[in-house]
C-alpha atoms as a PDB file:
ATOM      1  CA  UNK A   1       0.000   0.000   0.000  1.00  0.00           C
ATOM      2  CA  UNK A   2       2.885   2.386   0.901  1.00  0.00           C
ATOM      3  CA  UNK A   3       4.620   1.579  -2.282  1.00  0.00           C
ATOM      4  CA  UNK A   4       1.181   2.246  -4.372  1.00  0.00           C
ATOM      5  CA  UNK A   5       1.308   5.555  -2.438  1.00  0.00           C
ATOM      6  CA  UNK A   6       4.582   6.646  -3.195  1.00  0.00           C
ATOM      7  CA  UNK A   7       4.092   5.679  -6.958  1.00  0.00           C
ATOM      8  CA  UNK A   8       1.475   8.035  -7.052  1.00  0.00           C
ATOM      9  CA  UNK A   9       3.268  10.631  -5.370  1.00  0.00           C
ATOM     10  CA  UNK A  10       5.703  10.740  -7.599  1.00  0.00           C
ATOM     11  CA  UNK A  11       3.374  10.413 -11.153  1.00  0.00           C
ATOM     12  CA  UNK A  12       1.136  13.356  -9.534  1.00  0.00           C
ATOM     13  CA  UNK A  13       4.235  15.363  -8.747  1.00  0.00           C
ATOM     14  CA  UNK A  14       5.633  14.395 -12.447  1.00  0.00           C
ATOM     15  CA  UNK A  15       2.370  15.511 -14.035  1.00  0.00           C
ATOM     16  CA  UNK A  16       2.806  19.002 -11.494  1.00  0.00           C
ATOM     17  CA  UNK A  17       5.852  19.646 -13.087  1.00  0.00           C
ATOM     18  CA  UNK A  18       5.352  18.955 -16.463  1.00  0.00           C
ATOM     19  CA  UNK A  19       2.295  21.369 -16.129  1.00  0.00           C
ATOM     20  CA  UNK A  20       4.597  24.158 -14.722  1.00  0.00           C
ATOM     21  CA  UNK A  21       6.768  24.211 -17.226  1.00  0.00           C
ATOM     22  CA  UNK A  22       5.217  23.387 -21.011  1.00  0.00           C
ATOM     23  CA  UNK A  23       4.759  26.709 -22.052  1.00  0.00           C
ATOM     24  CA  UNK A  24       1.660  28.097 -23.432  1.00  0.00           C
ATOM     25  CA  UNK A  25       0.771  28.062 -27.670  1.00  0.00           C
ATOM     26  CA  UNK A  26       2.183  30.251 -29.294  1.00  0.00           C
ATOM     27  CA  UNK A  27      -0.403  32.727 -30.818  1.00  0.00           C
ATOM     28  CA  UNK A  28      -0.604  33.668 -34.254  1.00  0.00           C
ATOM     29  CA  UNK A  29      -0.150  36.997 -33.425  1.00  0.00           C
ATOM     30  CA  UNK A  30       3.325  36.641 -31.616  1.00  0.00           C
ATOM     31  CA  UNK A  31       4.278  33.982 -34.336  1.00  0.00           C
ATOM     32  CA  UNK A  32       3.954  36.458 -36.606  1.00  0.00           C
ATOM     33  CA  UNK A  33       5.986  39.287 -34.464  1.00  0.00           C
ATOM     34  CA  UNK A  34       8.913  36.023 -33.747  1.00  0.00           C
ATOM     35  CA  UNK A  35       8.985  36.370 -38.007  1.00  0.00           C
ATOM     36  CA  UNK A  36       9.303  39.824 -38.654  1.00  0.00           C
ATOM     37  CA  UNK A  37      11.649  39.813 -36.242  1.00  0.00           C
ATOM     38  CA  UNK A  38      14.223  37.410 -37.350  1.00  0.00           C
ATOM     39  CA  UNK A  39      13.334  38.743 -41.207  1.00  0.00           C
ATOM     40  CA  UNK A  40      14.507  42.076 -39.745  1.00  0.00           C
ATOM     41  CA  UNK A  41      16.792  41.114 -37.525  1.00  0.00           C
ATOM     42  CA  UNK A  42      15.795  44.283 -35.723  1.00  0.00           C
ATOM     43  CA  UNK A  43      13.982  45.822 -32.414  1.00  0.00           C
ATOM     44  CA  UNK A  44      10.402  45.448 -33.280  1.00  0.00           C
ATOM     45  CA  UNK A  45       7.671  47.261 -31.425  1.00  0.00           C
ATOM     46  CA  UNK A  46       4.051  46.322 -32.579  1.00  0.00           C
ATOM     47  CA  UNK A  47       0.346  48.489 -31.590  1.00  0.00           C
ATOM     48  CA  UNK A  48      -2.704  47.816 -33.258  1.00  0.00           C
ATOM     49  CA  UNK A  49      -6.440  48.264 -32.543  1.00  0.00           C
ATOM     50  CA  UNK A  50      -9.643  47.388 -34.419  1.00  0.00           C
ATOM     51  CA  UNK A  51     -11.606  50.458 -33.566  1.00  0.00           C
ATOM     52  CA  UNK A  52     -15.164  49.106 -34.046  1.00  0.00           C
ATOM     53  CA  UNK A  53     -14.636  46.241 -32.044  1.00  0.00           C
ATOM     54  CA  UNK A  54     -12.117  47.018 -29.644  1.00  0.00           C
ATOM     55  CA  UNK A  55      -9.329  44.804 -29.984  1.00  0.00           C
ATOM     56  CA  UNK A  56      -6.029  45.746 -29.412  1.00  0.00           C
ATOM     57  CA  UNK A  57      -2.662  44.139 -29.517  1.00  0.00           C
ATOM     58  CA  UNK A  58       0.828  45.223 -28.471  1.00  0.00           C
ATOM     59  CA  UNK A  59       4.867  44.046 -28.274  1.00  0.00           C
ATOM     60  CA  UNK A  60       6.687  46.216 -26.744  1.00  0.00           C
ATOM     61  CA  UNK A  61       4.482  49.156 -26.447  1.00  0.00           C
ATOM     62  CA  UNK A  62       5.874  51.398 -23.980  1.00  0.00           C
ATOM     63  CA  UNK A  63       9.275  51.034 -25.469  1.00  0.00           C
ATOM     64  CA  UNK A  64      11.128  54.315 -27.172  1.00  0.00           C
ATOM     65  CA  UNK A  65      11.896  53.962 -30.661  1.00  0.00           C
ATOM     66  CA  UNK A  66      13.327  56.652 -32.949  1.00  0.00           C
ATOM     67  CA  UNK A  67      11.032  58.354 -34.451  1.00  0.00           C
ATOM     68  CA  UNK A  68      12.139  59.352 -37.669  1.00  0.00           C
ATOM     69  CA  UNK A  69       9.743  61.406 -39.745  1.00  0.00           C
ATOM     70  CA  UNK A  70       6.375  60.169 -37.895  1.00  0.00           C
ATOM     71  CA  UNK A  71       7.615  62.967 -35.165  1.00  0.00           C
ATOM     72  CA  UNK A  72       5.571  64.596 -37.617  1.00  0.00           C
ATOM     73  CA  UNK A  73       2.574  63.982 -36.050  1.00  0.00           C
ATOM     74  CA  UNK A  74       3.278  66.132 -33.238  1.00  0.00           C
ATOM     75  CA  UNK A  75       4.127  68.977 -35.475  1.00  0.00           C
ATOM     76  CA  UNK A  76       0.843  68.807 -37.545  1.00  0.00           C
ATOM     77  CA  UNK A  77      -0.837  68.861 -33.965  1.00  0.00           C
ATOM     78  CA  UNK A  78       0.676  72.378 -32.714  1.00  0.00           C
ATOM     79  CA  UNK A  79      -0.199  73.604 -36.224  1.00  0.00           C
ATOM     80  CA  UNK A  80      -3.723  72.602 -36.295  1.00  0.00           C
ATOM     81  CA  UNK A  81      -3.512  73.903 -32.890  1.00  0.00           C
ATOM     82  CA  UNK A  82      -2.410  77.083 -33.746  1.00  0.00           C
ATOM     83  CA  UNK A  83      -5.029  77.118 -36.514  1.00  0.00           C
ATOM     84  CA  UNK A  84      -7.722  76.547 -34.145  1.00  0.00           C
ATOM     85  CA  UNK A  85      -6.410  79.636 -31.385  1.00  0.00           C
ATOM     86  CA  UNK A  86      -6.092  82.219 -34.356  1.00  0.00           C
ATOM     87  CA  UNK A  87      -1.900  82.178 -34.157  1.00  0.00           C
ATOM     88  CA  UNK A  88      -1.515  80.902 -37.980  1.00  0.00           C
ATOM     89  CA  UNK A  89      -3.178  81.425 -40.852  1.00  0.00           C
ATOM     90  CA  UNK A  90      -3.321  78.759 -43.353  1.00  0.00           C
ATOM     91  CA  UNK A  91      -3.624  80.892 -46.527  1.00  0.00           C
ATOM     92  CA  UNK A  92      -0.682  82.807 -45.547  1.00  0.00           C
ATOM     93  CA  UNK A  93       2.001  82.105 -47.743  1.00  0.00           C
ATOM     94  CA  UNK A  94       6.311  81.439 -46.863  1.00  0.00           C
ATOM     95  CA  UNK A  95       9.121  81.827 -48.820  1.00  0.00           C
ATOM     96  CA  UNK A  96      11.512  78.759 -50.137  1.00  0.00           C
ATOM     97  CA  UNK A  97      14.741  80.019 -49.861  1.00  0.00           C
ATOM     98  CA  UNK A  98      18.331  77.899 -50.778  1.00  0.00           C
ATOM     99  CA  UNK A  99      18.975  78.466 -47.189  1.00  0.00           C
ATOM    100  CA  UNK A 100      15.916  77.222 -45.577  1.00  0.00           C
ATOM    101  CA  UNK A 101      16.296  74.304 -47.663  1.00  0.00           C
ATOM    102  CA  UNK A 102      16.294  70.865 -45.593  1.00  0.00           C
ATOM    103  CA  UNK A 103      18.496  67.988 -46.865  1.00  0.00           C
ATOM    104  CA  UNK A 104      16.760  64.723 -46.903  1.00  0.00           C
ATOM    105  CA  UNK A 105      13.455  63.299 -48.362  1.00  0.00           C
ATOM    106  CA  UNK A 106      11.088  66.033 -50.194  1.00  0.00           C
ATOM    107  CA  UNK A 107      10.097  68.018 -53.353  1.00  0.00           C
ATOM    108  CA  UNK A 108      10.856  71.363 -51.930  1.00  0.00           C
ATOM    109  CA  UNK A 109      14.626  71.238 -52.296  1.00  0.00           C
ATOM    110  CA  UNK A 110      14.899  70.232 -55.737  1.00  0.00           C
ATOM    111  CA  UNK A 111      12.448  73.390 -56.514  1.00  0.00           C
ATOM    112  CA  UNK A 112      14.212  77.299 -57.236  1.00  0.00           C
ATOM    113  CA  UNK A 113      14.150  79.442 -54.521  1.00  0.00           C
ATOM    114  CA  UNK A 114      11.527  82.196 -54.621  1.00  0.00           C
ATOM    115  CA  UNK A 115       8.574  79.988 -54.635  1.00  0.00           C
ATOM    116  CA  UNK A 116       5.968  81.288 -52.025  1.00  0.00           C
ATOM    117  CA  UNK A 117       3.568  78.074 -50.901  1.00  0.00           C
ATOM    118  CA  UNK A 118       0.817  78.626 -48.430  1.00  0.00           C
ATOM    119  CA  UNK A 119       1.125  76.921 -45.077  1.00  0.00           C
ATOM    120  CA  UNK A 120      -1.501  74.772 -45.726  1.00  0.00           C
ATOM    121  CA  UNK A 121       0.643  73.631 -48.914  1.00  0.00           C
ATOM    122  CA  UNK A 122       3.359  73.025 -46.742  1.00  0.00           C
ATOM    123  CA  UNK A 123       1.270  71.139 -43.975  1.00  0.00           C
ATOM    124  CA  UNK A 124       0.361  68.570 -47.066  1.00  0.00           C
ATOM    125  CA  UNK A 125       4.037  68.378 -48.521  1.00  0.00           C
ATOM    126  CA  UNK A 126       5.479  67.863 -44.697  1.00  0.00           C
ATOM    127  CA  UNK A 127       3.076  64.649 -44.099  1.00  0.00           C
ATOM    128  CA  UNK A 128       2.573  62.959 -47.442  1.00  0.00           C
ATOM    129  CA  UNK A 129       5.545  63.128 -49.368  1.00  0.00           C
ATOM    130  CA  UNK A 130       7.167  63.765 -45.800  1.00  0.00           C
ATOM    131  CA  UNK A 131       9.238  67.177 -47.266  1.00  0.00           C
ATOM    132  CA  UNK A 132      11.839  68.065 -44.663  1.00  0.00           C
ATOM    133  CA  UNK A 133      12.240  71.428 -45.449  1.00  0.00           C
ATOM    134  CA  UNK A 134       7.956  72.209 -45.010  1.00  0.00           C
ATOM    135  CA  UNK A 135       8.876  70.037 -41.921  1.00  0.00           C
ATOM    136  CA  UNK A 136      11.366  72.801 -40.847  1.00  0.00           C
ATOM    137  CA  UNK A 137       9.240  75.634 -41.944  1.00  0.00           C
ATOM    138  CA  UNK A 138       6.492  74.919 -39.510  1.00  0.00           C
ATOM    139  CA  UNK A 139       8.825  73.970 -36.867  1.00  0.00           C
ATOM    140  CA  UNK A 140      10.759  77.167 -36.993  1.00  0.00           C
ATOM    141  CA  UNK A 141       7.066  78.692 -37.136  1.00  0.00           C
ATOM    142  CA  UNK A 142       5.745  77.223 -34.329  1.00  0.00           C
ATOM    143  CA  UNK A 143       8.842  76.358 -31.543  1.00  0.00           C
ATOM    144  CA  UNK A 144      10.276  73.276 -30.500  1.00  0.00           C
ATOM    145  CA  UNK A 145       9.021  73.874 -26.849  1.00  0.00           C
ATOM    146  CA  UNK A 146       5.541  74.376 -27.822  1.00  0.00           C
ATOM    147  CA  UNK A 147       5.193  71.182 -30.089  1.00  0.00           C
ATOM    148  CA  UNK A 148       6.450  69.237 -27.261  1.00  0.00           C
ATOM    149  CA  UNK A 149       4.222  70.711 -24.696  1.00  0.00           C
ATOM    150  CA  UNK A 150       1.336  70.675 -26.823  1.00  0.00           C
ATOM    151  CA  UNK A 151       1.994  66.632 -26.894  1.00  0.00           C
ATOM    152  CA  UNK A 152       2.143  66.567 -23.134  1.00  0.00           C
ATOM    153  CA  UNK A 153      -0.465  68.132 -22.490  1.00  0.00           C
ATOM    154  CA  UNK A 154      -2.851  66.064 -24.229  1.00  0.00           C
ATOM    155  CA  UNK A 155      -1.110  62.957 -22.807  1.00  0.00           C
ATOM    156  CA  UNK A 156       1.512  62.401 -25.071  1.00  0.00           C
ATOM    157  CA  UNK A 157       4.551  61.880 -22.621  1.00  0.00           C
ATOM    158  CA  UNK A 158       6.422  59.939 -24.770  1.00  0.00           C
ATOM    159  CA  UNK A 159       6.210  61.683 -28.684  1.00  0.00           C
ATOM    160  CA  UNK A 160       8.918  64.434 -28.433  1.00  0.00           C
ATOM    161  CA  UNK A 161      10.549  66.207 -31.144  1.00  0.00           C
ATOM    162  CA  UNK A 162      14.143  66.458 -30.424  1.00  0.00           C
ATOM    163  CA  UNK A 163      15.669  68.205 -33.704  1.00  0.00           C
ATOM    164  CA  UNK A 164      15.194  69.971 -36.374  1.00  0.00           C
ATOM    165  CA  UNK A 165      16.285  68.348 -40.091  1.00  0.00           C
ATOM    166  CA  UNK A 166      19.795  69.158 -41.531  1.00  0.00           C
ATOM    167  CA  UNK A 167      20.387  71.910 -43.623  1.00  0.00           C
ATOM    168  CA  UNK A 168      20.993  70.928 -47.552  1.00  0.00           C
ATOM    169  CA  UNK A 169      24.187  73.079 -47.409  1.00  0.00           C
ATOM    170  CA  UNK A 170      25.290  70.845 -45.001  1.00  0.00           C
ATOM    171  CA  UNK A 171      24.665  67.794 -46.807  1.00  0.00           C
ATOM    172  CA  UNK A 172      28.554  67.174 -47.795  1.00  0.00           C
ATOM    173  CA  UNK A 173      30.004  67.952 -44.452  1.00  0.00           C
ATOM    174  CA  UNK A 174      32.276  65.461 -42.525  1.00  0.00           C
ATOM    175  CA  UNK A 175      31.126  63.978 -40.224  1.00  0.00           C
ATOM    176  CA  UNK A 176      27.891  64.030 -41.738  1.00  0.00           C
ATOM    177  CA  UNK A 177      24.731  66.168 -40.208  1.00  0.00           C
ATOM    178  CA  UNK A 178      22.912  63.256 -40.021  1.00  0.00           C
ATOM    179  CA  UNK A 179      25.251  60.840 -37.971  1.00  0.00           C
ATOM    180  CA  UNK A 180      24.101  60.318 -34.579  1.00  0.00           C
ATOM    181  CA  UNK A 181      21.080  62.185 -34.934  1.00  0.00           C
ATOM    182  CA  UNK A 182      17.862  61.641 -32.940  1.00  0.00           C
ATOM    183  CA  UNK A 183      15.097  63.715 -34.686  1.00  0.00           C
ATOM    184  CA  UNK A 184      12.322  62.427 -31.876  1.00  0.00           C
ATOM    185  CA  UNK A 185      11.329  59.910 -29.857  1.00  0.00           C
ATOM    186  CA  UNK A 186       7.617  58.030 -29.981  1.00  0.00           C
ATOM    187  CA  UNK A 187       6.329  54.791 -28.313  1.00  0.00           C
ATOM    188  CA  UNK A 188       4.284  52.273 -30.649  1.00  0.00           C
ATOM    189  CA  UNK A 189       0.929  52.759 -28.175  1.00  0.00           C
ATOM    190  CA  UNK A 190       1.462  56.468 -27.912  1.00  0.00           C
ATOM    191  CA  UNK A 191       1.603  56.429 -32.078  1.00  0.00           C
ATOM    192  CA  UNK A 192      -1.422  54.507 -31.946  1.00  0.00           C
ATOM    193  CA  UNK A 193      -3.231  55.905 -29.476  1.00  0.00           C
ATOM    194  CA  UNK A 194      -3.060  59.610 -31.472  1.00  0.00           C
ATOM    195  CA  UNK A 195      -3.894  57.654 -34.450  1.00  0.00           C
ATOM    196  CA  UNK A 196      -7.016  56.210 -32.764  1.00  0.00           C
ATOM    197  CA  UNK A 197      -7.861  59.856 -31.590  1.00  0.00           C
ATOM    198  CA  UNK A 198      -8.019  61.206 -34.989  1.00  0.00           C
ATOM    199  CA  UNK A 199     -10.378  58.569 -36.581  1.00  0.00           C
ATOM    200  CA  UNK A 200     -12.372  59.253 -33.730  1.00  0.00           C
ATOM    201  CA  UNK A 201     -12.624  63.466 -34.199  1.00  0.00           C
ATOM    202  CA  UNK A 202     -11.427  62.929 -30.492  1.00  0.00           C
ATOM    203  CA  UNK A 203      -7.454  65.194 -31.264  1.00  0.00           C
ATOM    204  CA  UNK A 204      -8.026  68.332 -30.149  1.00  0.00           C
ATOM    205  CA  UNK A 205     -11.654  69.006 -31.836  1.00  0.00           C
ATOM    206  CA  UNK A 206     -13.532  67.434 -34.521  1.00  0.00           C
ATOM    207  CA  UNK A 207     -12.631  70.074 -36.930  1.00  0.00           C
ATOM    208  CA  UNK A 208      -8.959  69.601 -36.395  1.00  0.00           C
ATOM    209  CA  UNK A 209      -9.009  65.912 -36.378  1.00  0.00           C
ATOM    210  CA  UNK A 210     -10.794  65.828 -39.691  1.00  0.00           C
ATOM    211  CA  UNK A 211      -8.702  67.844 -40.784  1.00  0.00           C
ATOM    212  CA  UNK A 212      -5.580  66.197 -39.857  1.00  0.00           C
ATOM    213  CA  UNK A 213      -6.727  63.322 -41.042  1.00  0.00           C
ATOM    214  CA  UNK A 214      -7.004  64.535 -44.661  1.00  0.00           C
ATOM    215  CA  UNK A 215      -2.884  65.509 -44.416  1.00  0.00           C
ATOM    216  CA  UNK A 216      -2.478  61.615 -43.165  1.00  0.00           C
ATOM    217  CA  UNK A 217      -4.531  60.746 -46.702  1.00  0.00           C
ATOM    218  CA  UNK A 218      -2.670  62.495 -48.827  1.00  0.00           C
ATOM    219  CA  UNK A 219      -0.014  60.752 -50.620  1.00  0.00           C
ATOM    220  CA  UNK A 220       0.834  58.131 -47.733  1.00  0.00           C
ATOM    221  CA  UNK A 221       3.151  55.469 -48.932  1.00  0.00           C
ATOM    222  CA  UNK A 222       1.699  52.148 -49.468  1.00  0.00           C
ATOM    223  CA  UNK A 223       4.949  50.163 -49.379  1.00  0.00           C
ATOM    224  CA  UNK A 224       5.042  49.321 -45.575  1.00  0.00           C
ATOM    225  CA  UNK A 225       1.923  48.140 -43.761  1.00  0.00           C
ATOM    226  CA  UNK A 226      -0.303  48.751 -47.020  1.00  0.00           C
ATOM    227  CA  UNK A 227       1.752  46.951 -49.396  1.00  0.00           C
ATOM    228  CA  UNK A 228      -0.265  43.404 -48.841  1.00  0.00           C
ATOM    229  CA  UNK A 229      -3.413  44.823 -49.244  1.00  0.00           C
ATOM    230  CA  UNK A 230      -5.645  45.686 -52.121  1.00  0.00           C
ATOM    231  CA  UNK A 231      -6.524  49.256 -53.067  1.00  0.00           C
ATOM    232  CA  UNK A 232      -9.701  48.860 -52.041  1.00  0.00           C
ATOM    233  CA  UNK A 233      -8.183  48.897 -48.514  1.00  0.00           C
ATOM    234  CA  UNK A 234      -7.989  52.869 -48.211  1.00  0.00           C
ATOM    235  CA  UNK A 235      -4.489  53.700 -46.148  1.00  0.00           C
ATOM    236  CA  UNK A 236      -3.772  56.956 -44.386  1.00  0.00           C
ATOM    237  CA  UNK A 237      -0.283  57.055 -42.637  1.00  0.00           C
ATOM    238  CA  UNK A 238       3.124  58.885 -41.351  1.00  0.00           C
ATOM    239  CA  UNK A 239       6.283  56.876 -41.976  1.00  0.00           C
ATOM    240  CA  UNK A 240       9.765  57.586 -41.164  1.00  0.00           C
ATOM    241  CA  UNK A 241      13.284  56.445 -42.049  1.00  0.00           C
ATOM    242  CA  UNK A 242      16.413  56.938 -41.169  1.00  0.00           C
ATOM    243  CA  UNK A 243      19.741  54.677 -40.510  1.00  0.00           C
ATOM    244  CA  UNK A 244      18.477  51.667 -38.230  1.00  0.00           C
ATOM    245  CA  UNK A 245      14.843  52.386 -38.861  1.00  0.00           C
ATOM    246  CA  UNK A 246      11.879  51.765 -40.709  1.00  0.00           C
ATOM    247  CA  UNK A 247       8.528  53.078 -39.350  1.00  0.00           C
ATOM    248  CA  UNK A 248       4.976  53.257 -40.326  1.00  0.00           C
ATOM    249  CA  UNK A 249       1.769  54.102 -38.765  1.00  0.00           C
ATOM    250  CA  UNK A 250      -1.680  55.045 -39.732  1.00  0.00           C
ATOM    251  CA  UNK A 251      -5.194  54.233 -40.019  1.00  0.00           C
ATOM    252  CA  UNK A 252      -6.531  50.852 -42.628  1.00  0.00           C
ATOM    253  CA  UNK A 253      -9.828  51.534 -43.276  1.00  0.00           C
ATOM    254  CA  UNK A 254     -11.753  47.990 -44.837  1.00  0.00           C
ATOM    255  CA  UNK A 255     -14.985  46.385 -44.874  1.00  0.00           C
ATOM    256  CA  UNK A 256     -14.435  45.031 -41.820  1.00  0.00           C
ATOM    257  CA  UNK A 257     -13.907  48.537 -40.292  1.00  0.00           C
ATOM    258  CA  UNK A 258     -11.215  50.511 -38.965  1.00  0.00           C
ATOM    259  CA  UNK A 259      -7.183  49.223 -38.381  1.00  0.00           C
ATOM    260  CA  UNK A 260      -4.787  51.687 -36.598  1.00  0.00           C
ATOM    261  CA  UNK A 261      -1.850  50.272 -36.694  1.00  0.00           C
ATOM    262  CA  UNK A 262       1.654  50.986 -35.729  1.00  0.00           C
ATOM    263  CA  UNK A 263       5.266  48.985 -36.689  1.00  0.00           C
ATOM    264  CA  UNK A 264       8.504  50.415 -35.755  1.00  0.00           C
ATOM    265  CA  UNK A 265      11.757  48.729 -36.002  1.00  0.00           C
ATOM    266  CA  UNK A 266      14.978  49.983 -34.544  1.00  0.00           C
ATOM    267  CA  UNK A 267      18.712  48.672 -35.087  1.00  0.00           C
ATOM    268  CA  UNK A 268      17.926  46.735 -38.027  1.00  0.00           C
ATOM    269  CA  UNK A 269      21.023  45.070 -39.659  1.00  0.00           C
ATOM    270  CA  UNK A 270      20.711  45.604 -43.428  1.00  0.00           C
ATOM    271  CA  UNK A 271      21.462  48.618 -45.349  1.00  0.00           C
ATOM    272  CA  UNK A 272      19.757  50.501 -48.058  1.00  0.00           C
ATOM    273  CA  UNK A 273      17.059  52.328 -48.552  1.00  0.00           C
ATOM    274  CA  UNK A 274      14.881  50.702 -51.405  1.00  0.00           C
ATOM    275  CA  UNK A 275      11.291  49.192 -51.492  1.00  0.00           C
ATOM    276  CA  UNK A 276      12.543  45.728 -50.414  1.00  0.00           C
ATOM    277  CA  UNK A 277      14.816  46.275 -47.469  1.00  0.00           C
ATOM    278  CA  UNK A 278      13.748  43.307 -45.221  1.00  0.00           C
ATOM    279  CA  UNK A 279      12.962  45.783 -42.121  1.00  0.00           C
ATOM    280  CA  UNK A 280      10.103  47.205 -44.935  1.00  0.00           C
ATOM    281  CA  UNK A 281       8.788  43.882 -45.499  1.00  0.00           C
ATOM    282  CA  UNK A 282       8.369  42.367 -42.262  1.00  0.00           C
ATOM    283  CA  UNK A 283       6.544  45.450 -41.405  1.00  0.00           C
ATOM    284  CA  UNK A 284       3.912  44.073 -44.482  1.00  0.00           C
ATOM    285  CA  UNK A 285       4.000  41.265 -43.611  1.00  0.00           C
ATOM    286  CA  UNK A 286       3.352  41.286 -39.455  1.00  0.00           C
ATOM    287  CA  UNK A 287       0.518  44.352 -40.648  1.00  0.00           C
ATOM    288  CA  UNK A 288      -1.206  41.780 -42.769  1.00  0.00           C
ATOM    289  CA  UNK A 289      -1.071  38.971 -40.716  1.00  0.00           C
ATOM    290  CA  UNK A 290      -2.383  40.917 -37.483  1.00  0.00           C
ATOM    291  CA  UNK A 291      -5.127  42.225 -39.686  1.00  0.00           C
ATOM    292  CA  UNK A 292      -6.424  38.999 -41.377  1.00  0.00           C
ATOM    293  CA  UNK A 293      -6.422  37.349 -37.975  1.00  0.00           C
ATOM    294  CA  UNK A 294      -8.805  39.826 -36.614  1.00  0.00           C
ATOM    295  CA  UNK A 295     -11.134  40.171 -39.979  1.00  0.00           C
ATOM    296  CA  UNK A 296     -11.275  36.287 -39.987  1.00  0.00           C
ATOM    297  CA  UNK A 297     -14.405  36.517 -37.247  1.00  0.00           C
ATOM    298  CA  UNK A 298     -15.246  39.850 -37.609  1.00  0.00           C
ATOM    299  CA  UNK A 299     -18.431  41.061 -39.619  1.00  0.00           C
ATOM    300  CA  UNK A 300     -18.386  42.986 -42.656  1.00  0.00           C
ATOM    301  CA  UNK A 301     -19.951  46.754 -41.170  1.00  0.00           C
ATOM    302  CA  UNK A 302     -19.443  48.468 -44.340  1.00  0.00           C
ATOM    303  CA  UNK A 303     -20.303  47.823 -47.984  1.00  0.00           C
ATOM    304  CA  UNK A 304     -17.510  50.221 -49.607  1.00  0.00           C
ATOM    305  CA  UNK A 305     -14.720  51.801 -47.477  1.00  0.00           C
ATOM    306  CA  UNK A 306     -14.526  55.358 -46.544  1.00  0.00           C
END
């Protein structure tokens, strides 16, 4: 009897431990995050939310990533804000200069000097196409202390603009403008929380947040988290790149409702900066997986996408 005893003492204590330590399936979510992350071979950092329905999913989250040019967002903020108090004027017009030119991605510094576009023009050039120099212009217009406080204040703690972009006449100097440079810093829920706030006409007013969202239409690129989906998906979005990093961010907009999504990737390996860098396409690829895992049970609330 004792020896039955013991024998069953040791299979329940077996079965105890086996329990503790198997570890829990893998979901398809974080399978797909393990992916992009070896396809990378980066720092990944993952927020998403189905707005009709509430889901939300996030990998690393809180953590800081460099922002590249979706510190953006917090400059289109102040300037709606601005807008909205009566401090700028959006038919008011600047002037493009060879010295207020901005080195980096954008139309503005391959134009003449003398050119006088409204700040509403350069509002559109600095999201869409993502023009450095418009990105300049408005901070210069606006103040570096007053974008950042404007972000804290509506519970941003964690999007902060912490540069303006290189000059073009400094393009050819050694060591380069750009080395070491930290333009902002964002966190993937923070991203996706503002996101969130302007599909909802909740950032700042409704007003402003429609209005904002019409910069984030304009011209996003679909070569990050759109690139797997049709056209029919309709994309609005800030991305960012600079040495290490490949972001995107934005709002998918389907027949099964409303995506925000946010990928950023940090320290990636691989060099380049063309449509197929592998940091670019395991941010497609994690974005489509995350959003045809969701849509698989959810209901079709929409016959045509707005």
């Amino acid at each position: 009897m004792r020896s039955r005893r013991v024998a069953l003492a040791v299979v329940f204590a077996a079965a105890t431990l086996a329990c503790a330590t198997t570890k829990p399936a893998e979901s398809r979510m974080d399978a797909a995050v393990r992916v992009a992350e070896a396809r990378c071979q980066c720092r990944l950092g993952v927020a998403a939310r189905h707005l009709e329905s509430g889901r939300s999913f996030s990998y690393n989250g809180g953590s800081e990533f460099e922002a590249a040019s979706v510190i953006k967002i917090a400059v289109i903020t102040e300037a709606m804000a601005a807008v909205r108090e009566g401090r700028v004027d959006l038919a008011e017009r600047w002037s493009l200069t060879d010295a207020n030119k901005a080195d980096g991605s954008g139309t503005l510094l391959e134009l003449d000097a003398g050119i006088n576009p409204t700040w509403n023009d350069l509002a559109t050039l600095m999201i869409g196409p993502s023009d450095n120099t418009a990105a300049n212009a408005w901070i210069g217009r606006l103040g570096m202390e007053n974008i950042n406080a404007r972000m804290q204040s509506l519970g941003f703690t964690h999007i902060q603009l912490l540069a303006t972009l290189p000059s073009y006449s400094r393009r050819n100097e050694e060591p380069s403008p750009w080395k070491g440079l930290r333009l902002g810093i964002i966190t993937p829920d923070e991203v996706a929380e503002w996101m969130t706030r302007v599909a909802k006409g909740e950032l700042l007013d409704p007003e402003s947040s429609h209005r904002i969202f019409e910069y984030l239409d304009t011209d996003p690129t679909r070569q990050r988290i759109a690139r797997r989906f049709p056209s029919e998906a309709l994309w609005a979005g800030k991305s960012g790149t600079m040495s290490g990093t490949r972001n995107d961010s934005g709002i998918l907009r389907t027949k099964k409702g409303r995506f925000v999504l946010v990928v950023l990737t940090a320290e990636a390996k691989s060099v380049g900066l063309g449509p197929d860098h592998p940091a670019i396409l395991a941010i497609a690829d994690l974005s489509k997986a995350i959003v045809d895992t969701w849509s698989a049970d959810l209901p079709e609330i929409t016959a045509k996408p707005e």
